[in-house]
N, C-alpha and C. Protein backbone atom coordinates (compact mmCIF):
# COMPACT_ATOMS: atom_id res chain seq x y z
N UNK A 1 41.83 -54.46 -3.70
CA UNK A 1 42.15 -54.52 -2.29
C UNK A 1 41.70 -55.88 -1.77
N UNK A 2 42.79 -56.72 -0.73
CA UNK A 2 42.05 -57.64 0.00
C UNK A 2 41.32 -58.19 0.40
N UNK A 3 40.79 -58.71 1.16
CA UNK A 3 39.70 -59.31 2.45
C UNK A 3 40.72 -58.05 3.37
N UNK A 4 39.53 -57.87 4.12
CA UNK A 4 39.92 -57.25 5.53
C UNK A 4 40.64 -58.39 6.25
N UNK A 5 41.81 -57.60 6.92
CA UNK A 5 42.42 -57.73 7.81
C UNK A 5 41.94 -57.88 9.45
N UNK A 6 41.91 -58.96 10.29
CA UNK A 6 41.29 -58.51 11.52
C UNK A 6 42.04 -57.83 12.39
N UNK A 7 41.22 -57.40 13.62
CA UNK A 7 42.08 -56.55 14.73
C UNK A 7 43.46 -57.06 14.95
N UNK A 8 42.87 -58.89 15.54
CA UNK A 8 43.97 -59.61 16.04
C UNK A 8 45.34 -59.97 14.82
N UNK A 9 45.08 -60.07 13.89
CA UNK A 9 46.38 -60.20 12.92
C UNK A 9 46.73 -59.23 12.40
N UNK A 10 46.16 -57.96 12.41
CA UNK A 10 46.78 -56.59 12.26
C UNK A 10 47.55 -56.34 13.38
N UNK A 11 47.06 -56.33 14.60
CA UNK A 11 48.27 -56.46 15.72
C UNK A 11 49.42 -57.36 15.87
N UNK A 12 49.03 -58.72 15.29
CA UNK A 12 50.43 -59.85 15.09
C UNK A 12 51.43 -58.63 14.38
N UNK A 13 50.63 -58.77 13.32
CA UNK A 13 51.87 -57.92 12.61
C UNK A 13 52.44 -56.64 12.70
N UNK A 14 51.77 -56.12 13.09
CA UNK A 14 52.50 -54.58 13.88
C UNK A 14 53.51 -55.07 14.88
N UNK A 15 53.34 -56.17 15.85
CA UNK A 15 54.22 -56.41 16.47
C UNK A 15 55.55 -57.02 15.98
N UNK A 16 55.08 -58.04 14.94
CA UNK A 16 56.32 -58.88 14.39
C UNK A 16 57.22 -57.36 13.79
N UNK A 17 56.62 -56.45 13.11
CA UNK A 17 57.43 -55.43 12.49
C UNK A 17 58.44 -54.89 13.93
N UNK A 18 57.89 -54.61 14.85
CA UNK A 18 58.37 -53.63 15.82
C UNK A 18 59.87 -54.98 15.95
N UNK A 19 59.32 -56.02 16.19
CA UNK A 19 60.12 -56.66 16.75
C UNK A 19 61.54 -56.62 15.74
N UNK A 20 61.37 -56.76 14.77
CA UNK A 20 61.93 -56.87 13.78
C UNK A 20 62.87 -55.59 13.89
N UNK A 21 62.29 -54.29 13.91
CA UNK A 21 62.57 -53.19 13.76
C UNK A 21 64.14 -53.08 15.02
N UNK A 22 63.51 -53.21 16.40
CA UNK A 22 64.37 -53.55 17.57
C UNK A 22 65.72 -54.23 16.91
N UNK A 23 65.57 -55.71 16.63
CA UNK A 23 66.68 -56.49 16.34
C UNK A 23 67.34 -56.00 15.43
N UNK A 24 66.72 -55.14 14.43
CA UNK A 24 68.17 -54.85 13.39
C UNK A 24 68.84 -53.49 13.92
N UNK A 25 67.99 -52.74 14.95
CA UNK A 25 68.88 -51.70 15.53
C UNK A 25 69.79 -52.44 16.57
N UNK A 26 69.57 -53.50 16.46
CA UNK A 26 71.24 -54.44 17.65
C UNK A 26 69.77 -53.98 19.39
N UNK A 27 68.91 -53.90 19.23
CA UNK A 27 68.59 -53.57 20.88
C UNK A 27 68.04 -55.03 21.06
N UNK A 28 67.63 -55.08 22.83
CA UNK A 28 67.12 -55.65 23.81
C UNK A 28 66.08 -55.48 23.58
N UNK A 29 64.84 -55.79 24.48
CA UNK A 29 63.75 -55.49 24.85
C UNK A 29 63.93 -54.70 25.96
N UNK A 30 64.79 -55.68 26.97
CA UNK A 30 64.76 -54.26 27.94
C UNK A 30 65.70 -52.39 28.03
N UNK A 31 66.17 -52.96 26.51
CA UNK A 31 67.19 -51.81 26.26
C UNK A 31 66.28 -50.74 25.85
N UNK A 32 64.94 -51.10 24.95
CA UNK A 32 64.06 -50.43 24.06
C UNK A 32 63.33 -49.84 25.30
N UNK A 33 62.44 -50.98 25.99
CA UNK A 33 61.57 -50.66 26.28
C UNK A 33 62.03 -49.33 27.86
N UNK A 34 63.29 -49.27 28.30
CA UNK A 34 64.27 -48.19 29.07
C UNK A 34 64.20 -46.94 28.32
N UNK A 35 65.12 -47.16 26.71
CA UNK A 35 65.07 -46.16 26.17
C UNK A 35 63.55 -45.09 25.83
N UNK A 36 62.18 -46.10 24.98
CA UNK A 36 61.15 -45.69 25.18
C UNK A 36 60.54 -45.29 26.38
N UNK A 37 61.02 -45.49 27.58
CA UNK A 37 60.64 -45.32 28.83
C UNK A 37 58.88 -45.86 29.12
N UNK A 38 58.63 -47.25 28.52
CA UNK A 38 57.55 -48.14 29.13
C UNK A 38 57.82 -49.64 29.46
N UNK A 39 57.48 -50.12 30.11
CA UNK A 39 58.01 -51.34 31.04
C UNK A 39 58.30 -52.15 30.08
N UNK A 40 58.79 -53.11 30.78
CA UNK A 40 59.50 -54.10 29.21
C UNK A 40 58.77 -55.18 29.02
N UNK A 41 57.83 -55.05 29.87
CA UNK A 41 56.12 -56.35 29.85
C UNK A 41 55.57 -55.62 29.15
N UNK A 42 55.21 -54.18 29.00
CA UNK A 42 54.45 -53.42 27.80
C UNK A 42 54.67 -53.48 26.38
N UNK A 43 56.71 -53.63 25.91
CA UNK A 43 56.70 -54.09 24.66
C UNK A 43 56.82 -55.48 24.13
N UNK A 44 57.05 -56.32 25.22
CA UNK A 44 56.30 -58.11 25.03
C UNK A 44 55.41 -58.09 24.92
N UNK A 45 54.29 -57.45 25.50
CA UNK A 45 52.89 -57.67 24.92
C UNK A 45 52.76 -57.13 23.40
N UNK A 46 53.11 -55.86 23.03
CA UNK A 46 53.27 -55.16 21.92
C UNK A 46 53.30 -55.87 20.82
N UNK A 47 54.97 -56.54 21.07
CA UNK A 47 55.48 -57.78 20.27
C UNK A 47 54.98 -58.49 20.00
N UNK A 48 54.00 -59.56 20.59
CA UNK A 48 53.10 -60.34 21.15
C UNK A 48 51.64 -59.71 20.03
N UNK A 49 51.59 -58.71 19.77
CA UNK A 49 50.61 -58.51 19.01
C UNK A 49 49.10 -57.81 19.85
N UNK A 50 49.63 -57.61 21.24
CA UNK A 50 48.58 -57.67 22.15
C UNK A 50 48.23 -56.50 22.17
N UNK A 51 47.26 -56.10 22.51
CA UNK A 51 46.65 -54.98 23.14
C UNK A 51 47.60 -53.71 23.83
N UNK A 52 47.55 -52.42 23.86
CA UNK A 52 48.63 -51.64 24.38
C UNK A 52 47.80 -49.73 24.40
N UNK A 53 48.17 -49.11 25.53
CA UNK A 53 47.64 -47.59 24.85
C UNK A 53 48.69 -46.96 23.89
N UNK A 54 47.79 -46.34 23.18
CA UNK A 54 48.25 -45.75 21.92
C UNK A 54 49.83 -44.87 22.30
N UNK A 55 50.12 -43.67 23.66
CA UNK A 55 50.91 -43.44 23.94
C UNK A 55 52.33 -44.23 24.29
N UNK A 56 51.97 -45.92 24.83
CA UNK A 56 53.22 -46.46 24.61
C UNK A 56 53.26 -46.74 22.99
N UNK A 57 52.52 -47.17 22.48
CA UNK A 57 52.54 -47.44 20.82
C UNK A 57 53.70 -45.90 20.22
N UNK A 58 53.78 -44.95 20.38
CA UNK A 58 54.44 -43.45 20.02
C UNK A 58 55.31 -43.49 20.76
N UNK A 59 55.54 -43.93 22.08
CA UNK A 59 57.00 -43.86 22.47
C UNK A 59 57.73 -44.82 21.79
N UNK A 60 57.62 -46.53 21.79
CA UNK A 60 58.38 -47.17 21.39
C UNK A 60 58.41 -47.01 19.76
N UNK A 61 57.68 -46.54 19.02
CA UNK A 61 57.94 -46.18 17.59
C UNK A 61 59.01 -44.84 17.79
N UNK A 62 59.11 -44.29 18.26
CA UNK A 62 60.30 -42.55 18.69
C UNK A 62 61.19 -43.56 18.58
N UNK A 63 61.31 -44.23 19.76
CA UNK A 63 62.57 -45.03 20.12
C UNK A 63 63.01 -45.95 19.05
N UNK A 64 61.99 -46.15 18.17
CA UNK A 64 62.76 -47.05 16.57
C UNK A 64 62.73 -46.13 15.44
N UNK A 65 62.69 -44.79 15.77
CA UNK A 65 63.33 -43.98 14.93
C UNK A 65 61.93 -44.05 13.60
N UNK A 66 61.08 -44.43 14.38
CA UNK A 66 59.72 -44.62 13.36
C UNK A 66 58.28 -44.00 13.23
N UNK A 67 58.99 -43.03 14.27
CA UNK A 67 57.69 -41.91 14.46
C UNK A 67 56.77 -41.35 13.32
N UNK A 68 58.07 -40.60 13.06
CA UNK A 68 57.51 -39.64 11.67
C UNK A 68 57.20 -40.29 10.26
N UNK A 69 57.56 -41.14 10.11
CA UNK A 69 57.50 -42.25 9.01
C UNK A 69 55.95 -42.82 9.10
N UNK A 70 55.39 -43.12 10.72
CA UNK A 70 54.38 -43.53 10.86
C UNK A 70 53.02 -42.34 11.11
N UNK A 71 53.38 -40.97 10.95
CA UNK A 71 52.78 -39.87 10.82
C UNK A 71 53.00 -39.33 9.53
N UNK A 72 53.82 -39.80 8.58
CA UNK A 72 53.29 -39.10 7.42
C UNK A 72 52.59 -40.22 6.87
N UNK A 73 52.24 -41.37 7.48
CA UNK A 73 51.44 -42.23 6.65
C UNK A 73 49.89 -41.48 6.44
N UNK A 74 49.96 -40.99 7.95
CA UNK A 74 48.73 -40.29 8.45
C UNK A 74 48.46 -38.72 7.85
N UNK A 75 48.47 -37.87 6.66
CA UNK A 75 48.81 -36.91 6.24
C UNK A 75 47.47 -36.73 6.92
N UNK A 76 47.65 -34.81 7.17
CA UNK A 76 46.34 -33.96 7.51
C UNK A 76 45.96 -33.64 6.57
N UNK A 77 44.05 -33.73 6.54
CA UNK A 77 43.45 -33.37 5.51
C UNK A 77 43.53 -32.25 4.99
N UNK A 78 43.21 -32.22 3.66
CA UNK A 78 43.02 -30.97 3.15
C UNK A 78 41.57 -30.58 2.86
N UNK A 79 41.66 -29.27 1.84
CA UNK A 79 40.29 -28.60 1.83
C UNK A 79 39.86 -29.22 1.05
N UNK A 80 38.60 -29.19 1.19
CA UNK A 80 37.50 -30.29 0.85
C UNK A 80 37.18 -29.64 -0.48
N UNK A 81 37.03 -30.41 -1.49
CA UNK A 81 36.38 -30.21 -2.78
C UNK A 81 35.57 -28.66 -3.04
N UNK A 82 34.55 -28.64 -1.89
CA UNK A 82 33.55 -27.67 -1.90
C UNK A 82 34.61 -26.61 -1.73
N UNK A 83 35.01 -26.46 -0.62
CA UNK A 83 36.31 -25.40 -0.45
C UNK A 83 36.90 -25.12 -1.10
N UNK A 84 37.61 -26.00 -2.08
CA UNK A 84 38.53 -25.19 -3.32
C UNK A 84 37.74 -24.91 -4.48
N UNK A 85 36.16 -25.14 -4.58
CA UNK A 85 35.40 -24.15 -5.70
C UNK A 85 35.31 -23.24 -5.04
N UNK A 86 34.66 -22.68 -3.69
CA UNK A 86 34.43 -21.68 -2.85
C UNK A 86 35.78 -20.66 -3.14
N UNK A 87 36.90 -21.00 -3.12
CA UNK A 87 38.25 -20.37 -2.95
C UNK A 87 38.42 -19.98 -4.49
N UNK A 88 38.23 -20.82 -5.61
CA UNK A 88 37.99 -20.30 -6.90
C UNK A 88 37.24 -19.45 -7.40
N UNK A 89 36.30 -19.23 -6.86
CA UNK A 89 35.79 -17.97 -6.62
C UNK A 89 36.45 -16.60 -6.53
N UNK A 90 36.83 -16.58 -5.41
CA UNK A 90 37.51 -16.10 -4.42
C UNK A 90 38.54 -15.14 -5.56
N UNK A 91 39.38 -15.81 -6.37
CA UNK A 91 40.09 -15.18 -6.92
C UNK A 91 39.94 -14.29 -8.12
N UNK A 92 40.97 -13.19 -8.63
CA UNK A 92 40.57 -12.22 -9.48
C UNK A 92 40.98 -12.81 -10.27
N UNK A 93 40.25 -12.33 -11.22
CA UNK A 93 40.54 -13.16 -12.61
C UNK A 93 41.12 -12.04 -13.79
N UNK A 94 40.48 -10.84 -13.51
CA UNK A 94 41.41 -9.38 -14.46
C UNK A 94 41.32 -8.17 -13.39
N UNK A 95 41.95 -7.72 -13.89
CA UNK A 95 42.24 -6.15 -13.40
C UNK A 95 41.58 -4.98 -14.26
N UNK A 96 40.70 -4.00 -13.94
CA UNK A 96 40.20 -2.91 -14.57
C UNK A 96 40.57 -1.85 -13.86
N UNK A 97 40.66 -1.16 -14.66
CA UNK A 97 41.12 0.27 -14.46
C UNK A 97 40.51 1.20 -14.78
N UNK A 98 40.23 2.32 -13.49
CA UNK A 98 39.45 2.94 -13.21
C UNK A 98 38.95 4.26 -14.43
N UNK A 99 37.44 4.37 -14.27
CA UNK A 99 36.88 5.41 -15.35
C UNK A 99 37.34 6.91 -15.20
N UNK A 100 37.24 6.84 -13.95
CA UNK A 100 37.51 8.45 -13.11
C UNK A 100 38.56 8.83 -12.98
N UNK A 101 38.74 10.62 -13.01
CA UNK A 101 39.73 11.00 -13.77
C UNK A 101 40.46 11.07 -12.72
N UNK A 102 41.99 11.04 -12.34
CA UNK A 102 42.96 10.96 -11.49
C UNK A 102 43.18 12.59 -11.27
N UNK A 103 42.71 12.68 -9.60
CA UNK A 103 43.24 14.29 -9.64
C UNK A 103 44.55 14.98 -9.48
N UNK A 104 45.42 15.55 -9.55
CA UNK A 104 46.36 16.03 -9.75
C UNK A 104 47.19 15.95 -8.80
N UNK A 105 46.15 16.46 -7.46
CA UNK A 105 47.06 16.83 -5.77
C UNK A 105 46.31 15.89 -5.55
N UNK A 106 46.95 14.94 -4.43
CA UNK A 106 46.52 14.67 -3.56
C UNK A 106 45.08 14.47 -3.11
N UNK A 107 44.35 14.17 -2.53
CA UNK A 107 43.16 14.30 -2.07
C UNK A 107 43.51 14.97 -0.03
N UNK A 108 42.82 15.24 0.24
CA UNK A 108 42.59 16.33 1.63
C UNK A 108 41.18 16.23 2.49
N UNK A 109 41.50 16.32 3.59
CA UNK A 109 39.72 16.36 4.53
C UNK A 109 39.65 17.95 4.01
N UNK A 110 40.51 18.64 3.67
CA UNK A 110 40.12 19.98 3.81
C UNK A 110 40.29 21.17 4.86
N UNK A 111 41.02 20.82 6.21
CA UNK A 111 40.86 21.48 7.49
C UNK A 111 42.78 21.50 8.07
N UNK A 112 43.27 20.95 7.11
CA UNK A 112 44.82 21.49 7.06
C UNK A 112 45.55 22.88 6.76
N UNK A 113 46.10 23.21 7.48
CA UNK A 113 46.41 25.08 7.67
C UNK A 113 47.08 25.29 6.77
């Protein structure tokens, strides 16, 4: 793995992508930033690499068709190590069958007419 990446050139480039992303769908800025429904100074800054809340960041990714692409980057965790010995446990491993003798009828409380 790399050198770390800083804040500020991790944002260049998130923006250069978006921007990128926009132009090959044929849009504007102010076409995007209408369709995403946040001002069109919110995705120049974006672009720009600048600073932004996370909710315009999810609209204008919807609006480039890049939502879900950018949520399965993000998969939800799963069960933790300890949890799937705990759960191994958990499971049967054989079946035994019972010593006692099977009675014939039914079983009854006894108080049926």
């Amino acid at each position: 793995m790399g050198s770390p990446r800083s804040d500020e050139s991790a944002l260049t480039e998130v923006g250069q992508r978006l921007a990128q992303r926009r132009i090959e769908l044929g849009r504007t800025q102010a076409e995007l930033a209408e369709l995403a429904g946040v001002g069109k100074r919110t995705l120049e800054r974006l672009e720009r690499g600048e600073s932004t809340q996370l909710t315009n960041y999810v609209r204008i990714l919807r609006s480039l068709e890049l939502l879900e692409a950018w949520i399965d980057v993000h998969p939800q965790p799963g069960p933790s190590p300890m949890d799937l010995l705990r759960e191994q446990k958990r499971v049967r491993k054989r079946v035994r069958k019972s010593t006692r003798a099977q009675p014939d009828e039914p079983w009854t409380w006894g108080d049926e007419s």
